[in-house]
N, C-alpha and C. Protein backbone atom coordinates (compact mmCIF):
# COMPACT_ATOMS: atom_id res chain seq x y z
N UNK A 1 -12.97 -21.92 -7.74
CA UNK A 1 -11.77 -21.11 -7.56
C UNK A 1 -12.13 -19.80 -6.88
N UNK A 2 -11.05 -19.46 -6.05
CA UNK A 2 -11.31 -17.71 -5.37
C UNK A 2 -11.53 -16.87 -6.53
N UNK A 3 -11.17 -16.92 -7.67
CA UNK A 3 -10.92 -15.72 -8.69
C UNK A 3 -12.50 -15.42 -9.13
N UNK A 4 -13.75 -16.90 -8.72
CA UNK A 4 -15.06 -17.15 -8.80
C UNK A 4 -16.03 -15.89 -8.43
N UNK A 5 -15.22 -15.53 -7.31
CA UNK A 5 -15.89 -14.09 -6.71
C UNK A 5 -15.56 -13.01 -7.18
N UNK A 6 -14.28 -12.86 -8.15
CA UNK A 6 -14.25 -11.45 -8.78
C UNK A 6 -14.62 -11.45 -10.30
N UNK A 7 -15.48 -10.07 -10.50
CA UNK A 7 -15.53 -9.99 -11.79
C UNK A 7 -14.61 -10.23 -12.63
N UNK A 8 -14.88 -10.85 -13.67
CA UNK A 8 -14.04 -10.97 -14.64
C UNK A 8 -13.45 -9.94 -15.57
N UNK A 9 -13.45 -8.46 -15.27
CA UNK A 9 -12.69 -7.49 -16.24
C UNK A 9 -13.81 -6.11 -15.20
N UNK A 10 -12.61 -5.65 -14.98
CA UNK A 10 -13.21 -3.72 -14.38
C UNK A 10 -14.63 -4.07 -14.92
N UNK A 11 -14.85 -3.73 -15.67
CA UNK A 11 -16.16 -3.39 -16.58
C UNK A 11 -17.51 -4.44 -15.65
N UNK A 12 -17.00 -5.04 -14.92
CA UNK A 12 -17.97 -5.85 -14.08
C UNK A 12 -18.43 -4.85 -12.31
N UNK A 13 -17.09 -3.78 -12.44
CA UNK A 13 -17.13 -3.74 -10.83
C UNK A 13 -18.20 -2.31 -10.92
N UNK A 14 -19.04 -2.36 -9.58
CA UNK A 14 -19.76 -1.38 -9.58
C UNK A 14 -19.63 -0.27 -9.67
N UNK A 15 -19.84 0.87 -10.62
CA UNK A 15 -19.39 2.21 -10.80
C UNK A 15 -19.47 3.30 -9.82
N UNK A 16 -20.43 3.10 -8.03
CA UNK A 16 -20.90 3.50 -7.19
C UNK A 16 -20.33 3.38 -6.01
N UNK A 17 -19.25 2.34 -6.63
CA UNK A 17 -18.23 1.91 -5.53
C UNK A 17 -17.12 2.13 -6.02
N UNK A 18 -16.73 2.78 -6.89
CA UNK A 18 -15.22 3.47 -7.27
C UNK A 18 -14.38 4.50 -6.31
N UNK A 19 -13.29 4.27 -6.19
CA UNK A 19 -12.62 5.81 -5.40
C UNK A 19 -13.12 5.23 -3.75
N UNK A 20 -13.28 4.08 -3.32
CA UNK A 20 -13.99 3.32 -1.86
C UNK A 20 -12.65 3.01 -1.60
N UNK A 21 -11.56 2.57 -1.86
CA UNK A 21 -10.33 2.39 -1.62
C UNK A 21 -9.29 3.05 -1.59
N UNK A 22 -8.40 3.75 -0.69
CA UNK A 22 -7.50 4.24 -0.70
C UNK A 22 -5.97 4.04 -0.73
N UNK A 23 -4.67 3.91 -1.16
CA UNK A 23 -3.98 3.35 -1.35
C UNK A 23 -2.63 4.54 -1.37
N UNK A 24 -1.74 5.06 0.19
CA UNK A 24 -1.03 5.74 0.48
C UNK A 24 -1.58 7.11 0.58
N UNK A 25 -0.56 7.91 0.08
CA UNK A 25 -1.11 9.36 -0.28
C UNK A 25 -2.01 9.49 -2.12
N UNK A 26 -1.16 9.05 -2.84
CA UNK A 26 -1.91 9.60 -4.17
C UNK A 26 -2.70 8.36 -4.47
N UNK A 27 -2.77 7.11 -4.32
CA UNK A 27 -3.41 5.86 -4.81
C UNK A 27 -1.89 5.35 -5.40
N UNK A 28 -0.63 5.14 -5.21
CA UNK A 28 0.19 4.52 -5.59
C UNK A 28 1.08 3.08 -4.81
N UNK A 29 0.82 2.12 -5.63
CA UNK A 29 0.84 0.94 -4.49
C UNK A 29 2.31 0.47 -5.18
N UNK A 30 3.22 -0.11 -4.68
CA UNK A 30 4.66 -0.61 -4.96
C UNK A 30 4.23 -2.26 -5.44
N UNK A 31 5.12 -2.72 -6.31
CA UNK A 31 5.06 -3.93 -6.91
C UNK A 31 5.92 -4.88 -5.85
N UNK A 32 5.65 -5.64 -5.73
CA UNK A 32 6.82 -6.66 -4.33
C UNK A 32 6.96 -5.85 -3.53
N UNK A 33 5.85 -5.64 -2.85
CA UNK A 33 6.05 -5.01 -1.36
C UNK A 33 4.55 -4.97 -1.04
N UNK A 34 4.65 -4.99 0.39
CA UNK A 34 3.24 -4.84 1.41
C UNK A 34 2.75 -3.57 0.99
N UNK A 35 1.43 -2.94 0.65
CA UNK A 35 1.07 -1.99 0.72
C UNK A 35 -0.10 -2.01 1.68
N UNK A 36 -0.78 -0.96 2.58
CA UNK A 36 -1.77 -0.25 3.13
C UNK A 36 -2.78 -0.41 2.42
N UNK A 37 -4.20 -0.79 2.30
CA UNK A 37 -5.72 -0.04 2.22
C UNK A 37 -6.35 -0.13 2.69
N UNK A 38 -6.70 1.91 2.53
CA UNK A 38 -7.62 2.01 3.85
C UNK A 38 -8.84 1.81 2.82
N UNK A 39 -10.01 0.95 3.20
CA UNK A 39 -11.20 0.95 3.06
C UNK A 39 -12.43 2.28 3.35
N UNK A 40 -13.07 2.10 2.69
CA UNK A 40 -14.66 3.38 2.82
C UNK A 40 -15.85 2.83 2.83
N UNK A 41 -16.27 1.68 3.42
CA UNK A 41 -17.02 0.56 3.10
C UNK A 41 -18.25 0.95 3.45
N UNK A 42 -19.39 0.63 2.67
CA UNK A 42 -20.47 1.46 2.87
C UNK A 42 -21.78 0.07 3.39
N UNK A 43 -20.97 -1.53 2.93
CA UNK A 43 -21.67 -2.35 3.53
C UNK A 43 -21.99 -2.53 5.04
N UNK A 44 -23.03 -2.20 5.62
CA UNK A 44 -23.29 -2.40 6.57
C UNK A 44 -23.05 -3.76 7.25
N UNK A 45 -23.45 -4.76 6.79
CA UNK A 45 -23.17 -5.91 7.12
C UNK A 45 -21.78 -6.18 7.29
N UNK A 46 -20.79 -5.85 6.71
CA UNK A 46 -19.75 -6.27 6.83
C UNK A 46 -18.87 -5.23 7.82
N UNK A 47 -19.86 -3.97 7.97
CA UNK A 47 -18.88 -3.13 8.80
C UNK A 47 -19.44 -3.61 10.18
N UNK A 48 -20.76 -4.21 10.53
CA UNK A 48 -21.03 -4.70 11.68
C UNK A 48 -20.49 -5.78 12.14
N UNK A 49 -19.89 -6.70 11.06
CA UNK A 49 -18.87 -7.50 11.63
C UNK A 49 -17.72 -6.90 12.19
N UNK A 50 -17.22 -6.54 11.34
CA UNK A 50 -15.73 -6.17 11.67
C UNK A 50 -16.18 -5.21 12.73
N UNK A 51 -16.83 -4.88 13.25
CA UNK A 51 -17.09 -3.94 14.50
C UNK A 51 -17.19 -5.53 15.82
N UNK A 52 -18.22 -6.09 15.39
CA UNK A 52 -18.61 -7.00 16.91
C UNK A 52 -16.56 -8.41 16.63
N UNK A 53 -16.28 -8.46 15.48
CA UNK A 53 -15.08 -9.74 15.66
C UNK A 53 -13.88 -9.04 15.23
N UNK A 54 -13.47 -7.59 15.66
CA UNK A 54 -12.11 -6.51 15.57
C UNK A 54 -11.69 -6.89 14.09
N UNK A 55 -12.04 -8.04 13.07
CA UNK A 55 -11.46 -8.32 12.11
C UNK A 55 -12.52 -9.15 11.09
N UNK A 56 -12.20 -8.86 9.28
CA UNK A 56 -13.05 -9.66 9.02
C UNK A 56 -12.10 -10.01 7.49
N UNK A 57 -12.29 -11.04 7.11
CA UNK A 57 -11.73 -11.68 5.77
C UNK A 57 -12.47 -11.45 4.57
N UNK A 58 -11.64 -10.85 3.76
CA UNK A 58 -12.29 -10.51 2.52
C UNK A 58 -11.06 -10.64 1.26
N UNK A 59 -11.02 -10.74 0.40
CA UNK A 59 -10.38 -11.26 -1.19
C UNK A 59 -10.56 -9.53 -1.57
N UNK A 60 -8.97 -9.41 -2.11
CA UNK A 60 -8.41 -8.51 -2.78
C UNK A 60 -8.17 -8.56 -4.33
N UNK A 61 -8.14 -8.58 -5.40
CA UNK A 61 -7.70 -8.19 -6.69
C UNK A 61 -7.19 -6.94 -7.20
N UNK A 62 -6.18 -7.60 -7.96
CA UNK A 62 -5.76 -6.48 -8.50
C UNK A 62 -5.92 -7.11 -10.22
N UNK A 63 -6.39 -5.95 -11.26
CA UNK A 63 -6.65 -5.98 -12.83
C UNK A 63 -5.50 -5.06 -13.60
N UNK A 64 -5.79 -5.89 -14.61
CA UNK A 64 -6.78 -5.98 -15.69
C UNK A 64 -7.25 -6.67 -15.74
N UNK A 65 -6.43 -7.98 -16.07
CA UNK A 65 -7.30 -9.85 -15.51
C UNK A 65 -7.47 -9.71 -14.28
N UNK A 66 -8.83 -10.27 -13.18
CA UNK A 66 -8.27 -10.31 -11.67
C UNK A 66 -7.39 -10.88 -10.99
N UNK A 67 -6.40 -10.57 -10.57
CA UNK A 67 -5.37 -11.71 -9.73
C UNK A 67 -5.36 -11.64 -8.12
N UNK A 68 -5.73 -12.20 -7.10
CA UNK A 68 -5.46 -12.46 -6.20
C UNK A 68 -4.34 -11.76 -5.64
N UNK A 69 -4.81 -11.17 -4.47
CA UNK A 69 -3.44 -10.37 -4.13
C UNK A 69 -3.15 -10.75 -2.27
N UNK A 70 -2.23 -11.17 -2.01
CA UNK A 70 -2.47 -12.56 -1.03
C UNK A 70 -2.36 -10.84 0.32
N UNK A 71 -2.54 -11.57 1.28
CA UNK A 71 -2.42 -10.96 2.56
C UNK A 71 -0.41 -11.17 2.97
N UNK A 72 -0.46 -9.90 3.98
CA UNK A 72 0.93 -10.00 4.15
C UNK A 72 1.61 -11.20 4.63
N UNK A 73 0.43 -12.15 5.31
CA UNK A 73 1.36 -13.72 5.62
C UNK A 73 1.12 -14.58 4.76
N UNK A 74 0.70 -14.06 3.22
CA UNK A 74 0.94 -14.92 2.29
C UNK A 74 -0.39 -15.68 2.11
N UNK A 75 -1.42 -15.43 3.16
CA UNK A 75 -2.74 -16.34 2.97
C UNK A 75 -3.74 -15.92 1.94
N UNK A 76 -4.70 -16.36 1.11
CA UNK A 76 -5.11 -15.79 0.00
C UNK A 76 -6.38 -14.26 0.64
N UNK A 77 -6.69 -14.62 1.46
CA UNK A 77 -7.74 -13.53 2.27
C UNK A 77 -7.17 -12.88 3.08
N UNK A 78 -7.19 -11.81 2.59
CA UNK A 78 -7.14 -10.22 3.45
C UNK A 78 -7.53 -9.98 4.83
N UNK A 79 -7.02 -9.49 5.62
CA UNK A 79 -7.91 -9.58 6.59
C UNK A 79 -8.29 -7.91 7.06
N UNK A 80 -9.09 -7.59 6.93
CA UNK A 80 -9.92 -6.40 6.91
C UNK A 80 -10.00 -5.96 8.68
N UNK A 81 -8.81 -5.20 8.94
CA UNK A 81 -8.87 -4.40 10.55
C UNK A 81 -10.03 -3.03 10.56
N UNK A 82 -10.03 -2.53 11.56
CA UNK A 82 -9.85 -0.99 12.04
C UNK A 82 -8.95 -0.77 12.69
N UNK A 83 -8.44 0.50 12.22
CA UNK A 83 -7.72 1.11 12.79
C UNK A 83 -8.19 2.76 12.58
N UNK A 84 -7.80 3.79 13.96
CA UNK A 84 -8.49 5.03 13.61
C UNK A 84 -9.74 4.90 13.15
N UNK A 85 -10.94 4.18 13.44
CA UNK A 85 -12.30 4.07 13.12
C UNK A 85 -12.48 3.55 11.14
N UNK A 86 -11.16 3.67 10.84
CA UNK A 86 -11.25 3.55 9.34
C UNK A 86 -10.87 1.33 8.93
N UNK A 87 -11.73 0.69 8.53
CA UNK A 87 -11.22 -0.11 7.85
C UNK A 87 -10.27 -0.73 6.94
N UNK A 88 -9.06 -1.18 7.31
CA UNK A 88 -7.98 -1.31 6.15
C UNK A 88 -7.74 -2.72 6.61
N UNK A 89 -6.47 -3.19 5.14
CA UNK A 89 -6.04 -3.94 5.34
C UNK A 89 -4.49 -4.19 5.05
N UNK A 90 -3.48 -4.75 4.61
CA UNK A 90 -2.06 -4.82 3.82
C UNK A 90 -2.51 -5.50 2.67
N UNK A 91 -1.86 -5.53 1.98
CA UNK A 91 -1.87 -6.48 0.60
C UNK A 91 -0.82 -6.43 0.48
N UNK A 92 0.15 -7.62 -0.26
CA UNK A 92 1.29 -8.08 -1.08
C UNK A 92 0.94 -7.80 -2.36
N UNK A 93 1.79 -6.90 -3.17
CA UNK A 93 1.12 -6.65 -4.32
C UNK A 93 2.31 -7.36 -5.20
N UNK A 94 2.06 -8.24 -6.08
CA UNK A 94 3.38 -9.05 -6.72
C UNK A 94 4.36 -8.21 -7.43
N UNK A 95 5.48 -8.75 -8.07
CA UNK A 95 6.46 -8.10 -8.39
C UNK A 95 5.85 -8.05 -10.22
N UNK A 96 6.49 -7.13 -11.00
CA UNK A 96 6.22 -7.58 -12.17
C UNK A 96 5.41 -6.63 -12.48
N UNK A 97 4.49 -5.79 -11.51
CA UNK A 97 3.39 -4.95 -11.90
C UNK A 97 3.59 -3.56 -12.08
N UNK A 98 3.09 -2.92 -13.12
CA UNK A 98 3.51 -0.97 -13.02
C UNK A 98 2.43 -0.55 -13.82
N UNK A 99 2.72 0.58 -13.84
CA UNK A 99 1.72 1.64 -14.24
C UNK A 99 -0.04 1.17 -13.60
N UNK A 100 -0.98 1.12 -14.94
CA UNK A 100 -2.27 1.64 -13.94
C UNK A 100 -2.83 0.80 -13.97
N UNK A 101 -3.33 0.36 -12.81
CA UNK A 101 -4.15 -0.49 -12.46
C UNK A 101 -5.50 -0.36 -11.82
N UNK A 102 -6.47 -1.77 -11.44
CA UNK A 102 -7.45 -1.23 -10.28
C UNK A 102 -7.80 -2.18 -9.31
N UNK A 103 -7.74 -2.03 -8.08
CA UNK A 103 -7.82 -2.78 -7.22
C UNK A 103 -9.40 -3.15 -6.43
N UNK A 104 -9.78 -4.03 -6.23
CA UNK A 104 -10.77 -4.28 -5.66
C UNK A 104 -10.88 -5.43 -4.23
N UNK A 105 -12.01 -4.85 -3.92
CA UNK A 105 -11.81 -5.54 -2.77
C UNK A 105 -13.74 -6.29 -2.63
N UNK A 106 -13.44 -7.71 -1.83
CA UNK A 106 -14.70 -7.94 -2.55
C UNK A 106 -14.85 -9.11 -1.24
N UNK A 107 -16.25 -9.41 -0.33
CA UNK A 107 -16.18 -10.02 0.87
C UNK A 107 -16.48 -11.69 0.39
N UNK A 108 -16.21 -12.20 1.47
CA UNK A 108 -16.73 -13.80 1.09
C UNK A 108 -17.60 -14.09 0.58
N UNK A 109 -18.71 -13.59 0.98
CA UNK A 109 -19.90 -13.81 -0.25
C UNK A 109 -19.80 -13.41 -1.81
N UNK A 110 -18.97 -12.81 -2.17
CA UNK A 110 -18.99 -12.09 -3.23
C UNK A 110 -19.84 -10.52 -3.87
N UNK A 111 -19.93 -10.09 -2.37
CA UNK A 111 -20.27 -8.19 -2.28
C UNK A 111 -19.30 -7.71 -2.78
N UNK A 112 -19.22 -6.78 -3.70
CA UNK A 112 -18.28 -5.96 -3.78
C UNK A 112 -18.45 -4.99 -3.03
N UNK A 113 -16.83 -4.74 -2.13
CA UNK A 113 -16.77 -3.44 -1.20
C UNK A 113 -16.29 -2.22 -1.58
N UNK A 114 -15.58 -2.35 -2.70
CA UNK A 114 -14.92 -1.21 -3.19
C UNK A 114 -13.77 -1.22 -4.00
N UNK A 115 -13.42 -0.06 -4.52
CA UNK A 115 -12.44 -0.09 -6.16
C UNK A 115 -12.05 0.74 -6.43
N UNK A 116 -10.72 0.86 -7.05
CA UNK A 116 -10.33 2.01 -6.89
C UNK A 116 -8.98 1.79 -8.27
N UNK A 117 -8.48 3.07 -8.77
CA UNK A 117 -7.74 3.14 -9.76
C UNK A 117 -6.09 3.28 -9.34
N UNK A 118 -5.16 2.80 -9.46
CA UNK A 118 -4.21 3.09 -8.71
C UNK A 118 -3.27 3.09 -9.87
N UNK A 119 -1.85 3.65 -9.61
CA UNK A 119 -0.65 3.35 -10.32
C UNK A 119 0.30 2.55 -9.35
N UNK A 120 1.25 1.39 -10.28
CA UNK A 120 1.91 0.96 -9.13
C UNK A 120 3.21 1.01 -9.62
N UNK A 121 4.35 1.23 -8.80
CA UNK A 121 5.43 1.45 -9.35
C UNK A 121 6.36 0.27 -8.73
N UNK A 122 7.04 0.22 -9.47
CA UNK A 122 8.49 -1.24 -8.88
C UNK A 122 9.47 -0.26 -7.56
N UNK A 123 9.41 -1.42 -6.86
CA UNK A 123 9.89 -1.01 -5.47
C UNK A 123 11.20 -0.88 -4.90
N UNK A 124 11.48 0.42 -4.95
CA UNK A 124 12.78 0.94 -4.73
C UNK A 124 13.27 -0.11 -3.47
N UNK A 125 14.20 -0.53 -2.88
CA UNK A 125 14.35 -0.64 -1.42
C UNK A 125 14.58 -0.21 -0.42
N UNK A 126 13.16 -0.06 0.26
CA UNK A 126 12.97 1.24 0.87
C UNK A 126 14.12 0.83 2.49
N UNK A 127 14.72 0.44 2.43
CA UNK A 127 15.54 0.51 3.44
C UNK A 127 17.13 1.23 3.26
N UNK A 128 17.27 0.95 1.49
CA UNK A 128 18.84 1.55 1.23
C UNK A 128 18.40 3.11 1.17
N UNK A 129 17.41 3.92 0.92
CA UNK A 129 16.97 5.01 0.64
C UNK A 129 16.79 5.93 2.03
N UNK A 130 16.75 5.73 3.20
CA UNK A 130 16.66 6.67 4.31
C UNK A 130 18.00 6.69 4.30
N UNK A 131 19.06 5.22 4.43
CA UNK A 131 19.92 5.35 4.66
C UNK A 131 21.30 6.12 3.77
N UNK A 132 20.72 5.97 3.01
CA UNK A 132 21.88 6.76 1.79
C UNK A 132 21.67 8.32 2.01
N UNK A 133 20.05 8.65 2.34
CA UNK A 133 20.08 10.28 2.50
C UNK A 133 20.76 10.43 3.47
N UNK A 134 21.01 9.98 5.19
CA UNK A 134 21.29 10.62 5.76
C UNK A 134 22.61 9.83 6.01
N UNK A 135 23.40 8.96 5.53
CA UNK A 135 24.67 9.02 5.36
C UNK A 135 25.18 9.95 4.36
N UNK A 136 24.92 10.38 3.44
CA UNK A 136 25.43 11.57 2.35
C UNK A 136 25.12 12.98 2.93
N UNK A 137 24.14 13.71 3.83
CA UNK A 137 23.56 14.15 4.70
C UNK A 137 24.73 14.20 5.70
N UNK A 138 25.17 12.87 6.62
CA UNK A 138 26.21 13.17 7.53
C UNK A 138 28.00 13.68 7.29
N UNK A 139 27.73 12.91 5.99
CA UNK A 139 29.35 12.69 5.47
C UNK A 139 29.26 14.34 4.86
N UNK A 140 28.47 15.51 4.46
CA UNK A 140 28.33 16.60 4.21
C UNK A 140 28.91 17.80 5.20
N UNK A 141 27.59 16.80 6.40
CA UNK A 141 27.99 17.79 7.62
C UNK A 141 29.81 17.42 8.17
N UNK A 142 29.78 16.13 7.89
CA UNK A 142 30.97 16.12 8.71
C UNK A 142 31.97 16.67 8.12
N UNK A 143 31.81 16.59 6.87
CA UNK A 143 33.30 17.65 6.41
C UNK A 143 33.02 18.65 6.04
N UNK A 144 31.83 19.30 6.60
CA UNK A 144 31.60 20.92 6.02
C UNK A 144 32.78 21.64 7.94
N UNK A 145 32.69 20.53 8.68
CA UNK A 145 32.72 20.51 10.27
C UNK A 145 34.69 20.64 10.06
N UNK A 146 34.77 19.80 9.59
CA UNK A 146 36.32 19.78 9.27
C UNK A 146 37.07 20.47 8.52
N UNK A 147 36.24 21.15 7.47
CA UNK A 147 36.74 22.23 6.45
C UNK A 147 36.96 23.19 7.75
N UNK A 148 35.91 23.57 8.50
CA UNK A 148 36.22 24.79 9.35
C UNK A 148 36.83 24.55 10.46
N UNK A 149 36.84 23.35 10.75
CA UNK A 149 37.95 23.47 12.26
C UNK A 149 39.49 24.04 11.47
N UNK A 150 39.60 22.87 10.26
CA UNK A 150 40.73 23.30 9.35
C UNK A 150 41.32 24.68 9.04
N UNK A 151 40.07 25.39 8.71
CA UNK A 151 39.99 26.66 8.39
C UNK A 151 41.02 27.57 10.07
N UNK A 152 39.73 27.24 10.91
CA UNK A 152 40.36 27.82 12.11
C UNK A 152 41.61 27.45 12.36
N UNK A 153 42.12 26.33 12.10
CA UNK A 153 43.46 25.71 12.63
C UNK A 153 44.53 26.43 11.61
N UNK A 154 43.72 27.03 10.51
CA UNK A 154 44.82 27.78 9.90
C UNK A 154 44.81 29.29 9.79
N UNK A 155 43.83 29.35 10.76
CA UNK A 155 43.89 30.64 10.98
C UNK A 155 44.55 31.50 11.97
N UNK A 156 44.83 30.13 13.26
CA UNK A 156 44.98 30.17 13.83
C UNK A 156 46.37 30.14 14.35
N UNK A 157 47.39 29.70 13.32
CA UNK A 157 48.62 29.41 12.76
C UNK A 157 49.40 30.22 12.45
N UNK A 158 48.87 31.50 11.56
CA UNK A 158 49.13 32.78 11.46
C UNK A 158 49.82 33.52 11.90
């Protein structure tokens, strides 16, 4: 089984490789939704791949138990880019998950690349949320716009 390559409980992952993973601004990853990580990978071997083949496959977990955390097209391996000279990848992080967790990231052979402590919170939908600010935002301006033409039109009346 894939789960073969991850430790079986935090307490397995290397303490030297903690804080190697980054995850947004504070380390907070959303439950049912794609998240970002940027990698800090200190394996040489694996950063010389992903340097000579632009891309390299590596297995994600997320704990307390390890679970598999699939890639954004759903395939069980990650696929480990650069971008900005920095290594990342997306993860699907399942629904169901909150508060604190830790994520690891760990290559085909079973190297661990790095780990990191995160909180994850259930996922607003981030599409009704731009839109509600700046429709409540417009519908503000627009009748702060109409109070005063109003205003003028009755001032103007006089």
């Amino acid at each position: 089984s894939v789960n073969a390559l991850a430790p079986s409980s935090v307490d397995g992952l290397n303490p030297e490789l903690k804080g190697k993973l980054t995850i947004g601004a504070k380390n907070v990853a959303y439950a049912n939704a794609v998240n970002r990580v940027i990698a800090n990978i200190s394996n040489e071997e694996f950063i010389s791949h992903l340097k000579a083949d632009g891309f390299v496959y590596a297995y994600a977990y997320i704990y307390s138990s390890p679970r598999l955390l699939k890639d954004a097209s759903g395939a069980d391996r990650v696929k480990v880019y650069m971008l900005n000279g920095k290594p990342q990848f997306d993860a699907l992080f399942p629904a169901g998950y909150s508060g604190k967790h830790t994520v690891a990231l760990i290559d085909e052979n079973g190297n661990q690349l790095g780990w990191t402590n995160i909180t994850v919170e259930s996922k607003v939908s981030s599409n009704k949320l731009p839109n509600t600010g700046v429709s409540a935002l417009l519908t503000v301006f627009v009748a702060s716009i109409l109070a005063y033409a109003g205003a003028l039109l009755r001032n103007s009346q006089k």
